[in-house]
C-alpha atoms as a PDB file:
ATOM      1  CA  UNK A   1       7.452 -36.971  -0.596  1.00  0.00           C
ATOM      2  CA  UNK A   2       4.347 -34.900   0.687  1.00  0.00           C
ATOM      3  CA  UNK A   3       5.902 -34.769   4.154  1.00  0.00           C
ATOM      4  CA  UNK A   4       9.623 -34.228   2.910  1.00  0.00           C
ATOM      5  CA  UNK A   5       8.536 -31.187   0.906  1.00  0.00           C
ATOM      6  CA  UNK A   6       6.539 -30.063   4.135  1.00  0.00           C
ATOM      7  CA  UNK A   7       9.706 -30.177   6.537  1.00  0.00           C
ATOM      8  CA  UNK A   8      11.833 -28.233   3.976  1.00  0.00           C
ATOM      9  CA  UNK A   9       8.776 -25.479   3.563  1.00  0.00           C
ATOM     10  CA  UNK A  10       9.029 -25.171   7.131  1.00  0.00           C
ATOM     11  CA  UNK A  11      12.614 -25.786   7.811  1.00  0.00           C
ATOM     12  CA  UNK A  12      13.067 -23.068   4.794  1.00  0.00           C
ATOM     13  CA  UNK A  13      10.984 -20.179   6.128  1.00  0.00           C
ATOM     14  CA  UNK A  14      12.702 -17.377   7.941  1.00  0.00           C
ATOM     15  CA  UNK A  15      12.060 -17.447  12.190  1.00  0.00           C
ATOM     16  CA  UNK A  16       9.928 -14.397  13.051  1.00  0.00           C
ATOM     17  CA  UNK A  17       8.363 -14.156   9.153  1.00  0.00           C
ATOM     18  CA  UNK A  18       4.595 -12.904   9.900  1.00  0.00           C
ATOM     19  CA  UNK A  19       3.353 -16.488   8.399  1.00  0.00           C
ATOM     20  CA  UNK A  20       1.258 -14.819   5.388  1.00  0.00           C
ATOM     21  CA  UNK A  21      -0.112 -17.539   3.177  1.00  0.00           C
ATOM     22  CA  UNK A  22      -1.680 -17.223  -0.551  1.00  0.00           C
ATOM     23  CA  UNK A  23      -3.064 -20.207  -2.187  1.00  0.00           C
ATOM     24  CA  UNK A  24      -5.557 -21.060  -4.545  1.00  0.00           C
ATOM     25  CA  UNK A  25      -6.772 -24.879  -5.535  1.00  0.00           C
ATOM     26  CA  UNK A  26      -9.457 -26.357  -8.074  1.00  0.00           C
ATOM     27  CA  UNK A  27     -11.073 -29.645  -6.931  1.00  0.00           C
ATOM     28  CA  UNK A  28     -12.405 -31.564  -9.270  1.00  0.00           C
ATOM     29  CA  UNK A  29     -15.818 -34.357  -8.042  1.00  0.00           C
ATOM     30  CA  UNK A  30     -17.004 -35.394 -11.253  1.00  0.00           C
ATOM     31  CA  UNK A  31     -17.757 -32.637 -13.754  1.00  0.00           C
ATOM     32  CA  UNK A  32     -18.227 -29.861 -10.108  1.00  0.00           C
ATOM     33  CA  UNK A  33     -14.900 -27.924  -9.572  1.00  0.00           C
ATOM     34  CA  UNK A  34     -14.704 -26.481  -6.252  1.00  0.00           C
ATOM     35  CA  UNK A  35     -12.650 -23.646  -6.119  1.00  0.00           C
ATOM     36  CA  UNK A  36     -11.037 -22.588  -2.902  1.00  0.00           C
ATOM     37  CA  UNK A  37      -8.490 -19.341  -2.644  1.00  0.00           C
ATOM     38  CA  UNK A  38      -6.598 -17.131   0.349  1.00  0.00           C
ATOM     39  CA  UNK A  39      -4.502 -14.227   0.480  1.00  0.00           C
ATOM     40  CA  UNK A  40      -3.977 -11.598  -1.705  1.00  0.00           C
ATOM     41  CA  UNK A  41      -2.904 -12.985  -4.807  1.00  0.00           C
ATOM     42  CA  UNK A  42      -5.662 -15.683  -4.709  1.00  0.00           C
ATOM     43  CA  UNK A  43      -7.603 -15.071  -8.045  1.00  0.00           C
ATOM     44  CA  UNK A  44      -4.232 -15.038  -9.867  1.00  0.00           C
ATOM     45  CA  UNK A  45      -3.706 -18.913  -8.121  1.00  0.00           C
ATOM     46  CA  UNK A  46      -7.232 -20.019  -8.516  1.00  0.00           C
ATOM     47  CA  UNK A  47      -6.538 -18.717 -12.117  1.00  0.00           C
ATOM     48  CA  UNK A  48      -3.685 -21.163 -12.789  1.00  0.00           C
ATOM     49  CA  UNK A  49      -4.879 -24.081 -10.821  1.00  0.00           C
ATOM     50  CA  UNK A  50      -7.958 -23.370 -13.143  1.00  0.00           C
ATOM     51  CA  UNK A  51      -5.915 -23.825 -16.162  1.00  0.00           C
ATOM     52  CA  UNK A  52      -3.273 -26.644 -15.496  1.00  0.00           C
ATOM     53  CA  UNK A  53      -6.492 -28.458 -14.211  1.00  0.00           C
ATOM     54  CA  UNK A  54      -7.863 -27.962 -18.195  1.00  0.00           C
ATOM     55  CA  UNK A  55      -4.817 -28.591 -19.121  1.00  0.00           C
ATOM     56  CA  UNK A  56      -4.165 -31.675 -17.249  1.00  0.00           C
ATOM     57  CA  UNK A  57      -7.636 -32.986 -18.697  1.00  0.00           C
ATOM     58  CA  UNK A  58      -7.101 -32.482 -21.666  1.00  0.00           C
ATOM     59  CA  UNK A  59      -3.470 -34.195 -22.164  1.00  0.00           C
ATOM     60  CA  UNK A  60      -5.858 -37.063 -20.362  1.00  0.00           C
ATOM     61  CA  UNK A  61      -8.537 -37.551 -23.188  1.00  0.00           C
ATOM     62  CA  UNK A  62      -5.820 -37.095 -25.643  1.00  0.00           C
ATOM     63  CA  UNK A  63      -3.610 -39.956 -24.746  1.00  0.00           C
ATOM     64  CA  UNK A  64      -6.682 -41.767 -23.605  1.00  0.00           C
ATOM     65  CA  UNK A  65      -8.277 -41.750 -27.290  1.00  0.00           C
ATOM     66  CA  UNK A  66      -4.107 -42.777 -28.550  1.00  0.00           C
ATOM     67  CA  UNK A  67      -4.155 -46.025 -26.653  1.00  0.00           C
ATOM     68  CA  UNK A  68      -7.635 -47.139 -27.487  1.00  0.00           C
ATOM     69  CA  UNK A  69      -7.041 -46.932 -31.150  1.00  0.00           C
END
């Protein structure tokens, strides 16, 4: 699926577009987040990777404590 949605990112972008890229990410190792970012718009990414990552963990303790009970 990773390469699919590659091909059609690539396939997808106009010839003879400059190539700009913005992009934020939050890795989590353990309880360290790493936080990477690009471009312009990178605090607003790193922002929202930020908080779908809290997000994400929480929806994970919350349905981890429902099946334990």
């Amino acid at each position: 699926m990773i390469v699919v949605g590659m091909l059609l990112m690539t396939i997808g972008s106009p010839p003879g577009s400059n190539g700009g890229f913005n992009g934020g990410a939050v890795i989590l190792i353990g309880p360290i987040p790493i936080i990477l970012g690009t471009g312009s718009y990178s605090l607003v990414l790193i922002a929202l990777a930020a908080v779908l990552t809290v997000i994400a963990l929480g929806f994970f303790l919350f349905l981890r404590r429902k099946v334990q009970r």
